[in-house]
Protein backbone atom coordinates (compact mmCIF):
# COMPACT_ATOMS: atom_id res chain seq x y z
CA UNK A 1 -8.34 5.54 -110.83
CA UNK A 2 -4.52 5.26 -110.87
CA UNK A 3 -3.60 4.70 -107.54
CA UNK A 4 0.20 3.53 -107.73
CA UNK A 5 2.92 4.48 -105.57
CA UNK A 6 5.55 6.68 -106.66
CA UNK A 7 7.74 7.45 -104.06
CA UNK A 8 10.47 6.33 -106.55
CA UNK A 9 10.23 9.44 -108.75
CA UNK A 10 12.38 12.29 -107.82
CA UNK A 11 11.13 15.35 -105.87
CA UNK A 12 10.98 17.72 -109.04
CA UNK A 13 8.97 15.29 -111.11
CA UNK A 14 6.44 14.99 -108.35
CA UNK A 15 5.98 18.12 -107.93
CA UNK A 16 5.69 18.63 -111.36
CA UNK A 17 3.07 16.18 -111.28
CA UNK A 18 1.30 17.59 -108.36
CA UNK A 19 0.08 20.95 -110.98
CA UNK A 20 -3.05 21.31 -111.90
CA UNK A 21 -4.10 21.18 -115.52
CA UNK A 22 -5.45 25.14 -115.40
CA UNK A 23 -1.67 27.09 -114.91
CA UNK A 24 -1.76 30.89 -115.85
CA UNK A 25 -5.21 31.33 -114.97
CA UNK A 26 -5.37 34.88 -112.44
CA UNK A 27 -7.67 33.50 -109.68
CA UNK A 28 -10.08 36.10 -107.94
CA UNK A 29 -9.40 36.58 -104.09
CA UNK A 30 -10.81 33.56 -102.13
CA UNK A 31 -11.13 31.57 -104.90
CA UNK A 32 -9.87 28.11 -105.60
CA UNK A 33 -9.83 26.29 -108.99
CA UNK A 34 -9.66 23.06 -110.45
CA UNK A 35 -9.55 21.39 -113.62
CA UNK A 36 -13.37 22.03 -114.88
CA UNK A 37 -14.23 23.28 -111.55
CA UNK A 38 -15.03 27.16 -110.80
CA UNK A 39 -15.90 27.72 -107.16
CA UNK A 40 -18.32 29.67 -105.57
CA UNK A 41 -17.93 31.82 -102.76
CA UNK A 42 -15.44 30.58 -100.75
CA UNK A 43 -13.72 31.67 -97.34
CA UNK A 44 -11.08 34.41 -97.53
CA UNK A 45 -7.84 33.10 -97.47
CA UNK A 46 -5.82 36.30 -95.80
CA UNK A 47 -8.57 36.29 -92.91
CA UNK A 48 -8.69 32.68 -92.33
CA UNK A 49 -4.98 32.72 -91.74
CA UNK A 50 -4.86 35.83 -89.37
CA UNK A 51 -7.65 34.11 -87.64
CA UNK A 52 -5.72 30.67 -86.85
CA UNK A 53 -2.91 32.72 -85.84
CA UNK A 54 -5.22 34.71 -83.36
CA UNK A 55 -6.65 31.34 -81.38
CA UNK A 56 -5.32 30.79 -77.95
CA UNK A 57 -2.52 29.29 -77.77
CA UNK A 58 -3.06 26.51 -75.17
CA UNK A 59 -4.89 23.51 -76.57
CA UNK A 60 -7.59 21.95 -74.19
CA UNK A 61 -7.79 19.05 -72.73
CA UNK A 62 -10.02 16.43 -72.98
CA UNK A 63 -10.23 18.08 -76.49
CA UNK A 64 -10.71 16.19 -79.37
CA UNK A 65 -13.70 14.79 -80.18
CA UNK A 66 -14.47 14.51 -76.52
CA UNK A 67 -14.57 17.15 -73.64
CA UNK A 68 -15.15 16.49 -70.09
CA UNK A 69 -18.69 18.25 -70.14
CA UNK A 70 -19.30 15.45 -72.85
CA UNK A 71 -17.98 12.54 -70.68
CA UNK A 72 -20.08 13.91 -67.38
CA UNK A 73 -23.45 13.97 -69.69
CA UNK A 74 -23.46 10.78 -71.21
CA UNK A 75 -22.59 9.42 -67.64
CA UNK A 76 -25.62 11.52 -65.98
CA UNK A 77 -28.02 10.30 -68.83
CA UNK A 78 -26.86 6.82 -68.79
CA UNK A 79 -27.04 6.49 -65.23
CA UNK A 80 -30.39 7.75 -64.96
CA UNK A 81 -31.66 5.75 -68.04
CA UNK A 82 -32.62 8.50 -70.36
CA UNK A 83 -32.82 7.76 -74.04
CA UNK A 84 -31.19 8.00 -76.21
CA UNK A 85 -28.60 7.99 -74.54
CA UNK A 86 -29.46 4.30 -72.91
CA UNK A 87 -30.01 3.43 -76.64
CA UNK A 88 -26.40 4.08 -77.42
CA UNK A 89 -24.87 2.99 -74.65
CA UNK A 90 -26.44 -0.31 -74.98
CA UNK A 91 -24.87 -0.71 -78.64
CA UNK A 92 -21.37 0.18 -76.91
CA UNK A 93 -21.69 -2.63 -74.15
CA UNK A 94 -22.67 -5.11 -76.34
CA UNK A 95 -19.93 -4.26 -78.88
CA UNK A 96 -17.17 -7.14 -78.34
CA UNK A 97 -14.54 -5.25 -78.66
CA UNK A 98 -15.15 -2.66 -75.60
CA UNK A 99 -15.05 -5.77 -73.39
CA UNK A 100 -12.47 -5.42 -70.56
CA UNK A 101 -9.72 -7.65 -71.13
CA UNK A 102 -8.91 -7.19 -74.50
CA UNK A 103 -5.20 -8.39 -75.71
CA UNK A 104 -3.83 -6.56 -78.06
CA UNK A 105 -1.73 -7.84 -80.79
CA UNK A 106 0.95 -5.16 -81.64
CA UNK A 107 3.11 -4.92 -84.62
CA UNK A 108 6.36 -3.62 -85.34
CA UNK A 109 5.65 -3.05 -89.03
CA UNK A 110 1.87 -2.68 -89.82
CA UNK A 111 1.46 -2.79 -93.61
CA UNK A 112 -1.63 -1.62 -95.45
CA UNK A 113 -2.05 -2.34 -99.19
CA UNK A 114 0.09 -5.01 -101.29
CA UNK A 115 1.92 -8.00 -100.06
CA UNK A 116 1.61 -8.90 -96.35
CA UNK A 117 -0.34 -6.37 -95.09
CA UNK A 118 -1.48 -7.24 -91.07
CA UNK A 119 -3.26 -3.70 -90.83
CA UNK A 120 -6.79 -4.85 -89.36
CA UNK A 121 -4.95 -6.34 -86.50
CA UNK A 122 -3.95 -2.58 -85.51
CA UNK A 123 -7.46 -1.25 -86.07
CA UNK A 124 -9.52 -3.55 -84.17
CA UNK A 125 -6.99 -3.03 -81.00
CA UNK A 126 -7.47 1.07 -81.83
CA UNK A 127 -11.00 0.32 -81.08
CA UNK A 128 -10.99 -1.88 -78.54
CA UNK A 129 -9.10 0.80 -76.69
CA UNK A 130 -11.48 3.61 -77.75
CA UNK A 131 -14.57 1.70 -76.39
CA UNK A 132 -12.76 0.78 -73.53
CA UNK A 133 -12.13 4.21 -72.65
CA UNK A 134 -15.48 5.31 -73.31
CA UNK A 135 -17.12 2.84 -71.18
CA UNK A 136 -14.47 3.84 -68.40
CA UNK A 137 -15.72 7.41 -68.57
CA UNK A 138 -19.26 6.45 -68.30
CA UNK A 139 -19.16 4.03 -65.84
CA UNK A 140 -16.19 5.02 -63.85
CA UNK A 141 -15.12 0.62 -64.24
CA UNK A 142 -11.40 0.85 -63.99
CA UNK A 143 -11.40 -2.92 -65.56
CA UNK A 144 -11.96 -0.82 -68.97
CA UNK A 145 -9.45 2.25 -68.54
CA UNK A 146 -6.71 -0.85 -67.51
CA UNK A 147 -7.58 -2.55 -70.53
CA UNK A 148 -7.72 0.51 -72.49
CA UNK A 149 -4.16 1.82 -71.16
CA UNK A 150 -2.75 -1.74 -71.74
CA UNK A 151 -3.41 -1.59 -75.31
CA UNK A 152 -2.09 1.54 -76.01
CA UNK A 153 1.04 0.80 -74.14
CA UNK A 154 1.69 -2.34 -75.98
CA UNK A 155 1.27 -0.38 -79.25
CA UNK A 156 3.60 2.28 -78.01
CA UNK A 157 6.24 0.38 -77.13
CA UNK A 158 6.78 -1.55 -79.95
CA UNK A 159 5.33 -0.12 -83.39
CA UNK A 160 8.16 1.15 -85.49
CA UNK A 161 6.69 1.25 -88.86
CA UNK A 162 3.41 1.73 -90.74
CA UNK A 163 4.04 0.78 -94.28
CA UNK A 164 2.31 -0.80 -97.81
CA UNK A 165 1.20 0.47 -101.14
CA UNK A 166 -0.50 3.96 -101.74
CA UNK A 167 -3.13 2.62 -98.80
CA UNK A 168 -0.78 3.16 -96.29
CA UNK A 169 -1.81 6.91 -96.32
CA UNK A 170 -4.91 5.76 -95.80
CA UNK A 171 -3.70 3.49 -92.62
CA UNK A 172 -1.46 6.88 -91.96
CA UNK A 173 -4.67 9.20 -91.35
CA UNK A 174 -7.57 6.87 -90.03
CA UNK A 175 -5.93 5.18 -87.62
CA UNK A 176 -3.68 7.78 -86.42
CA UNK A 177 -6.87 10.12 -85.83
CA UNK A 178 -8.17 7.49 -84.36
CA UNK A 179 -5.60 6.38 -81.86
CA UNK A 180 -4.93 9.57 -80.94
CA UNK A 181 -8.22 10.29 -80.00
CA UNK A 182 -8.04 7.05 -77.54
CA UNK A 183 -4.51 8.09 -76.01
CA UNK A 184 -6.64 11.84 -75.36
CA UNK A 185 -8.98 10.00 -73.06
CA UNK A 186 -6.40 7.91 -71.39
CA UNK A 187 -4.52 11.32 -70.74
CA UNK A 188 -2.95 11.26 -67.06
CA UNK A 189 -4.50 7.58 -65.92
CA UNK A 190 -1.97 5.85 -63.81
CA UNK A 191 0.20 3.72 -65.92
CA UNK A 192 -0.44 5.01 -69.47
CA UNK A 193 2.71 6.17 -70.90
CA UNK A 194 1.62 9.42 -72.36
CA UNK A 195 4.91 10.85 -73.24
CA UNK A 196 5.87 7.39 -75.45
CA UNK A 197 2.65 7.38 -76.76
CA UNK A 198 2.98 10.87 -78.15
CA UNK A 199 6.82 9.96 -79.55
CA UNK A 200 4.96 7.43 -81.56
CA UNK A 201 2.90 9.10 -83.13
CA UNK A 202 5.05 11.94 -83.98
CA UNK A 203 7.39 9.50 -85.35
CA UNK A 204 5.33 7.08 -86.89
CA UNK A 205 2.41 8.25 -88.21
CA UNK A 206 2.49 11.92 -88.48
CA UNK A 207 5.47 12.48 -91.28
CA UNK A 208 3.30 9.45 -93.49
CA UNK A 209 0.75 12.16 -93.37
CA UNK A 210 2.39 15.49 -93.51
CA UNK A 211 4.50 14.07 -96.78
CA UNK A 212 0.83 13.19 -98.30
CA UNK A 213 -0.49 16.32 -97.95
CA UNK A 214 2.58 17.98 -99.40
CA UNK A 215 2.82 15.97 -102.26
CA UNK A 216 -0.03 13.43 -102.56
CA UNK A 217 2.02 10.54 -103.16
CA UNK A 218 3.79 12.33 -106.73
CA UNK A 219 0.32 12.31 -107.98
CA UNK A 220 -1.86 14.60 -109.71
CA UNK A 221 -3.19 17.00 -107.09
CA UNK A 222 -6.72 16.22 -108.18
CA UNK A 223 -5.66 12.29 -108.30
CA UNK A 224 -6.88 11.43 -105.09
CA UNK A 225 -10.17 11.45 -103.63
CA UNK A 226 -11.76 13.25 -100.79
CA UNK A 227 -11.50 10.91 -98.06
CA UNK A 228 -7.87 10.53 -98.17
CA UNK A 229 -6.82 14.17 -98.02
CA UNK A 230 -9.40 14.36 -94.78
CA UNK A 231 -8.37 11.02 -92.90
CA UNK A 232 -4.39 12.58 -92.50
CA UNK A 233 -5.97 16.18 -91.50
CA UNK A 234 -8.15 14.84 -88.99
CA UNK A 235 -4.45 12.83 -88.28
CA UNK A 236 -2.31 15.85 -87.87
CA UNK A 237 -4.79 18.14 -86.18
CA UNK A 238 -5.64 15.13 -83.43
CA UNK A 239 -1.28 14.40 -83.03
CA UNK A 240 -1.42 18.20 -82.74
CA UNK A 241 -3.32 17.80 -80.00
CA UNK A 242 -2.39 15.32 -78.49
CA UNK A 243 1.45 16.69 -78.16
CA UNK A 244 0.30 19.94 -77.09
CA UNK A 245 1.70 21.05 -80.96
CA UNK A 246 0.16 24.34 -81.84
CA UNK A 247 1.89 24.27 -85.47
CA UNK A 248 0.40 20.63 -85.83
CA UNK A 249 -3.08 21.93 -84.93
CA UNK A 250 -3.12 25.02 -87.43
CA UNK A 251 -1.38 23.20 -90.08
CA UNK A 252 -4.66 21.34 -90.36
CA UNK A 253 -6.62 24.35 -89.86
CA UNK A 254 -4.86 26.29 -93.09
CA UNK A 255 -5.18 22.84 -94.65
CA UNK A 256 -9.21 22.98 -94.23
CA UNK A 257 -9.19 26.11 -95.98
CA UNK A 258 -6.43 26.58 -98.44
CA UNK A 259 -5.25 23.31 -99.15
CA UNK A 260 -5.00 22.43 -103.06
CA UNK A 261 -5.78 18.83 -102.56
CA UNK A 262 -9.64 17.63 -102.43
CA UNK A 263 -10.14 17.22 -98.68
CA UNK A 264 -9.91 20.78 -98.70
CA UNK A 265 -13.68 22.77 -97.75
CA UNK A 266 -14.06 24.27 -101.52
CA UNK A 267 -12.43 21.18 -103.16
CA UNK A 268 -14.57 18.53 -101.08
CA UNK A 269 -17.32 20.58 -101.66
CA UNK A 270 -17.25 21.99 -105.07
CA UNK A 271 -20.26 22.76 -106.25
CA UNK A 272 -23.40 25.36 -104.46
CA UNK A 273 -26.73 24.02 -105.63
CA UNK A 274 -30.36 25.67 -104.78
CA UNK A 275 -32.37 24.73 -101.59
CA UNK A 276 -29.69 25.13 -99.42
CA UNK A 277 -27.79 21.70 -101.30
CA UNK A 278 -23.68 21.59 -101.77
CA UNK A 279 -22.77 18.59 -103.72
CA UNK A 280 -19.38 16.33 -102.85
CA UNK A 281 -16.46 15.99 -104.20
CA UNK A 282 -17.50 11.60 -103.97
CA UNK A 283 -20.77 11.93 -105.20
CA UNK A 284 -20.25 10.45 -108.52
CA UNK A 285 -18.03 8.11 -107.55
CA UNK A 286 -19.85 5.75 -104.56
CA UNK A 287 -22.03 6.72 -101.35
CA UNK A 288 -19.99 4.48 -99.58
CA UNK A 289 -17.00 7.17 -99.53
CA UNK A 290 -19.57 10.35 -99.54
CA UNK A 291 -20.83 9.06 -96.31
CA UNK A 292 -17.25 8.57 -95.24
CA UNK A 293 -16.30 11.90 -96.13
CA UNK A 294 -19.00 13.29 -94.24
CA UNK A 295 -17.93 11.67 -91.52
CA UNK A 296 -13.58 12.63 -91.65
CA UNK A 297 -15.11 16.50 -92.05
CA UNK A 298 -17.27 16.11 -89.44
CA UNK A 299 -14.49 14.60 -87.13
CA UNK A 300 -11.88 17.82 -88.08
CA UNK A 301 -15.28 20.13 -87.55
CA UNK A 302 -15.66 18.23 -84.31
CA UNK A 303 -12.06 18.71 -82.99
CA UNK A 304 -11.61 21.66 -83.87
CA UNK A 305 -14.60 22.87 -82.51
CA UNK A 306 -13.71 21.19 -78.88
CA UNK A 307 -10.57 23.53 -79.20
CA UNK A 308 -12.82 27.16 -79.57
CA UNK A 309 -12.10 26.96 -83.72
CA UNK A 310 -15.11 27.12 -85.96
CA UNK A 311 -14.67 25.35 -88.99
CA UNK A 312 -18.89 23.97 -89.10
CA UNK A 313 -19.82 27.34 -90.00
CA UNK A 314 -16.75 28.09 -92.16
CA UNK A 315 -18.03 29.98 -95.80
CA UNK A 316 -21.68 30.04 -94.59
CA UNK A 317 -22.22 26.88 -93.60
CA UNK A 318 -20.92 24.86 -97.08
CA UNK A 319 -20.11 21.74 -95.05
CA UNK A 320 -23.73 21.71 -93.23
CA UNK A 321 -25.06 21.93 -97.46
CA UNK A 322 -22.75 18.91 -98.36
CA UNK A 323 -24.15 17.40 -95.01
CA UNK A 324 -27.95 17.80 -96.56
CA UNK A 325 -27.21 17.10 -99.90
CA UNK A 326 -25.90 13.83 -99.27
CA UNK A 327 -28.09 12.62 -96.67
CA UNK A 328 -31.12 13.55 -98.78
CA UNK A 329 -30.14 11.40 -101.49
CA UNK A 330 -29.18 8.45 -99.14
CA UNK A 331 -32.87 9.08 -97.41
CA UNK A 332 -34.36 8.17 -101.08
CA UNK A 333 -34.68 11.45 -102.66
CA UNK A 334 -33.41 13.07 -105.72
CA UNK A 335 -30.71 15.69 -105.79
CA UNK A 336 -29.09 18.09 -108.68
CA UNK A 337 -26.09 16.88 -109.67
CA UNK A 338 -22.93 18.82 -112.11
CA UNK A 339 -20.64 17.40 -113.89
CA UNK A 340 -17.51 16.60 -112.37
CA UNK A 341 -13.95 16.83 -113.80
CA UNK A 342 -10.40 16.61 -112.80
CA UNK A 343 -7.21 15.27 -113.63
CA UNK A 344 -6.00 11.63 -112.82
CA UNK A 345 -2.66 9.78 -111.99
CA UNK A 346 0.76 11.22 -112.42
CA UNK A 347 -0.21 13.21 -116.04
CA UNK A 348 -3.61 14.83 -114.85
CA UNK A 349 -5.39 12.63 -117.07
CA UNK A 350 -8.96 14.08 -117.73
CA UNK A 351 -11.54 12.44 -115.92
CA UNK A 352 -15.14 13.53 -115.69
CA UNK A 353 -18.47 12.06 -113.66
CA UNK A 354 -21.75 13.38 -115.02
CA UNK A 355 -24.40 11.38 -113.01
CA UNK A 356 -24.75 11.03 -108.94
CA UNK A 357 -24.02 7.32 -108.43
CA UNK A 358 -26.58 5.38 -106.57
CA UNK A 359 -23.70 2.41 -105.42
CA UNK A 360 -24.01 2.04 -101.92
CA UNK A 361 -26.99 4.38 -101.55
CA UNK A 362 -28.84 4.43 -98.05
CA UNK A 363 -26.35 2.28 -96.37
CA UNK A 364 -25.97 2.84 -92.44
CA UNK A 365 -22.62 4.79 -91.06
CA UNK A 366 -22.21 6.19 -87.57
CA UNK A 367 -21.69 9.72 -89.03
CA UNK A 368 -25.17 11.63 -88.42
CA UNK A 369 -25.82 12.38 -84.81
CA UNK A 370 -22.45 14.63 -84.83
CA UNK A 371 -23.19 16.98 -87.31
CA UNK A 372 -27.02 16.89 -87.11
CA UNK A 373 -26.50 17.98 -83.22
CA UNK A 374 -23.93 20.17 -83.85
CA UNK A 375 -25.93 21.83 -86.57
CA UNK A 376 -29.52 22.14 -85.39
CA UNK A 377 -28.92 22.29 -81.58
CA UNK A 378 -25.90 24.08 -80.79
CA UNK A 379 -26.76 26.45 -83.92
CA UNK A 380 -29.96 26.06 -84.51
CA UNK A 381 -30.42 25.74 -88.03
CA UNK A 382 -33.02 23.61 -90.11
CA UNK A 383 -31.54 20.65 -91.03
CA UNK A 384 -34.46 18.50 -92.44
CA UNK A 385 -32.48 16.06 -94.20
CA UNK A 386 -29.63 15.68 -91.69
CA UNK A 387 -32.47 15.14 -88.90
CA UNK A 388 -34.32 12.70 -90.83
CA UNK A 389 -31.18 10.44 -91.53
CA UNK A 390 -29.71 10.93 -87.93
CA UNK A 391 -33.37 9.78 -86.66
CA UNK A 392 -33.36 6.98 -88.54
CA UNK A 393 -30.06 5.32 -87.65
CA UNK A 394 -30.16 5.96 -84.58
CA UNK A 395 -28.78 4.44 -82.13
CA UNK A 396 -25.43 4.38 -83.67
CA UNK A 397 -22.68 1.74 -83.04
CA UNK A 398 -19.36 1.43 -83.83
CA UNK A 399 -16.77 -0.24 -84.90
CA UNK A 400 -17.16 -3.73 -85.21
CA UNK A 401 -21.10 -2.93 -85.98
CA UNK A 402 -21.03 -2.47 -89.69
CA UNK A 403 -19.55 -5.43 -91.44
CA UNK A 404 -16.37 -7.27 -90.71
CA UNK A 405 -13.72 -5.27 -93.57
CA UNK A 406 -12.20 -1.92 -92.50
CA UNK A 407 -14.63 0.02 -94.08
CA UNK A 408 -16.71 -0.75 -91.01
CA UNK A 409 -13.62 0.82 -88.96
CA UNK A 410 -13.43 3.99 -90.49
CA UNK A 411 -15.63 5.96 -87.74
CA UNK A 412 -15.04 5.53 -84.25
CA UNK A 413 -18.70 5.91 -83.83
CA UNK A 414 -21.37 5.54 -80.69
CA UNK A 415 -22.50 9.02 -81.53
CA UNK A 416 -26.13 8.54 -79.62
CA UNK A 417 -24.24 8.49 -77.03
CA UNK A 418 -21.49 10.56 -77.52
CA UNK A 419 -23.18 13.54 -79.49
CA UNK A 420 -26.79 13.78 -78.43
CA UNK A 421 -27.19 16.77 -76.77
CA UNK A 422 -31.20 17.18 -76.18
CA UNK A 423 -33.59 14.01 -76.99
């Protein structure tokens, strides 16, 4: 698929460009559209708004994808060798890059996509300082949080710029999720410059992902795929957070539910099949970016759940159908499967998948554990397909564990540890 950059065209042709193919169509309340595409049921618009607008307005902290009841259980389980949670804190420990000491290589420019991009150097230092921080937390070793604070600091104080091709709205959401999530557990440790921290990212990486979502790049609004809506939602509502910005947080929250790009709930999840199955918007394209869209809606679910916003159960439960759907095909099993269409590039070109595609089918990604906990223990619903996967890989590492490219980076991971709430 077309993936060019096109911040040279003007604002009208891109948003020109950004219409879908179906114009003049009178759309029923609550539903979405696109090009081939009727939705089922889908949340109400009008009451999803009025409800972000009622949610307290103080945002909590430690409250991303961790809270401090999180932090004190995987300490009292690891401490008193319980498994799983042993398990998963063995695969953090012996991950190199939450070893204390860790330099970290900052950029001023950090380029992603097309000539010289330098980008993995920022993503292996984002999770060096995530592990580090996690294994302060657990362990209470201050050699981690120093390393952990270091690294963030030296990022902080000198990254100006995060730049490239069309990736670098990839680079734009993944790692500033990520590093914000980091800088949340650091929050208040002696020495970490919070308030610089939080400049940066409102400076940096937050208008690289607000400008995506507004005008995907002068693309097609059905150009891009899943993933890269999701990565700069899970971006803005963790910056939200992280600067105490209320707007920030519900901009991602409307996003979730009204956006007209693909990362949004109907649009990622298009299709309601029997059995209690919702196909993905990724399906027929690799499971390689399925599984990594589960994972980017799990991490907004996640967040947003840690700040008393339900988006898991938002339109009955249509993310916890995409969540069985694909991990019953990645367990080995057969799955229905409609045809896909939408519009690609700048012209809405028509593009159509009519097959689930089996590339990358059954491969390992620390996404499970979060959404099979959140689903079956905290709610208590039957997940068998989620459970069976989440079983399976368990215990789950993180970055640095699956392969060597940045694919292997795109989930901070650890969730045994992290997510497992009963064994």
């Amino acid at each position: 698929m077309n993936r060019r950059d096109n911040a040279h065209r003007s604002p009208h042709d891109a948003a020109l460009s950004r219409r879908r193919l179906l114009k003049g169509t009178a759309l029923g309340a609550g539903v979405l559209a696109v090009p081939g595409i009727t939705y089922a049921a889908t949340v109400d618009s009008g009451a999803t708004k009025a409800g972000a607008k009622a949610k307290a307005a103080a945002l909590a902290h430690p409250g991303m994808l961790h809270s401090a009841d999180d932090f004190a259980r995987m300490a009292e389980k690891v401490k008193a060798g319980t498994e799983p949670w042993k398990s998963g804190w063995e695969r953090l420990t012996a991950n190199a890059h939450s070893a204390a000491g860790w330099t970290p290589r900052p950029l001023e420019t950090v380029v992603r996509g097309g000539a010289g991009s330098n980008y993995p150097q920022l993503y292996k230092d984002i999770h060096a300082a995530y592990q580090n921080a996690l294994r302060w937390k657990v362990s209470g070793d201050t050699a981690h949080a120093d390393t952990a604070r270091d690294i963030l600091n030296a990022w902080s104080g000198k990254l100006k710029e995060v730049t490239g091709n069309a990736d670098r709205f990839l680079a734009s959401g993944i790692y500033g999720y990520q590093f914000a999530n980091a800088a949340e557990i650091m929050r208040g440790y002696d020495g970490f410059d919070l308030g610089r921290f939080q400049d940066m990212m409102a400076r940096v990486f937050y208008p690289l992902c607000d400008h995506f979502l507004k005008n995907h790049n002068g693309a097609c609004i059905t150009n891009y795929w899943a993933n890269w809506d999701l990565c700069n939602m899970a971006a803005v509502m963790a910056i939200g957070i992280l600067n105490d910005d209320q707007a920030k947080f519900d901009q991602a929250v409307d996003y979730f539910h009204n956006g007209e790009g693909n990362g949004s709930l109907a649009h990622a999840v298009p299709f309601l099949h029997d059995g209690g199955l919702a196909q993905w918007q990724e399906s027929g394209r690799d499971q390689g970016h399925t599984v990594m869209g589960i994972g980017l809606m799990g991490t907004i679910c996640e967040m947003a759940h840690k700040q008393g916003t339900d988006l898991y159960g938002a339109d009955d439960n249509r993310f916890m159908k995409a969540c069985e759907y694909v991990a019953k095909y990645n367990s080995g099993s057969d799955v229905p499967f409609r045809t896909y269409e939408w519009g690609s590039g700048q012209n809405c070109k028509p593009m159509q998948q009519t097959v689930i595609s089996a590339a990358g089918r059954g491969q390992a990604r620390p996404v499970w554990e979060r959404v099979y906990h959140h689903y079956h223990y905290r709610k208590g619903h039957a997940t068998p397909n989620i459970s069976a996967i989440a079983r399976k890989q368990s215990p789950e590492g993180g970055g640095g564990d699956f392969g060597p490219n940045s694919g292997g980076y795109d989930e901070l991971g650890f969730g045994t540890l992290a997510y497992v709430l009963e064994a």
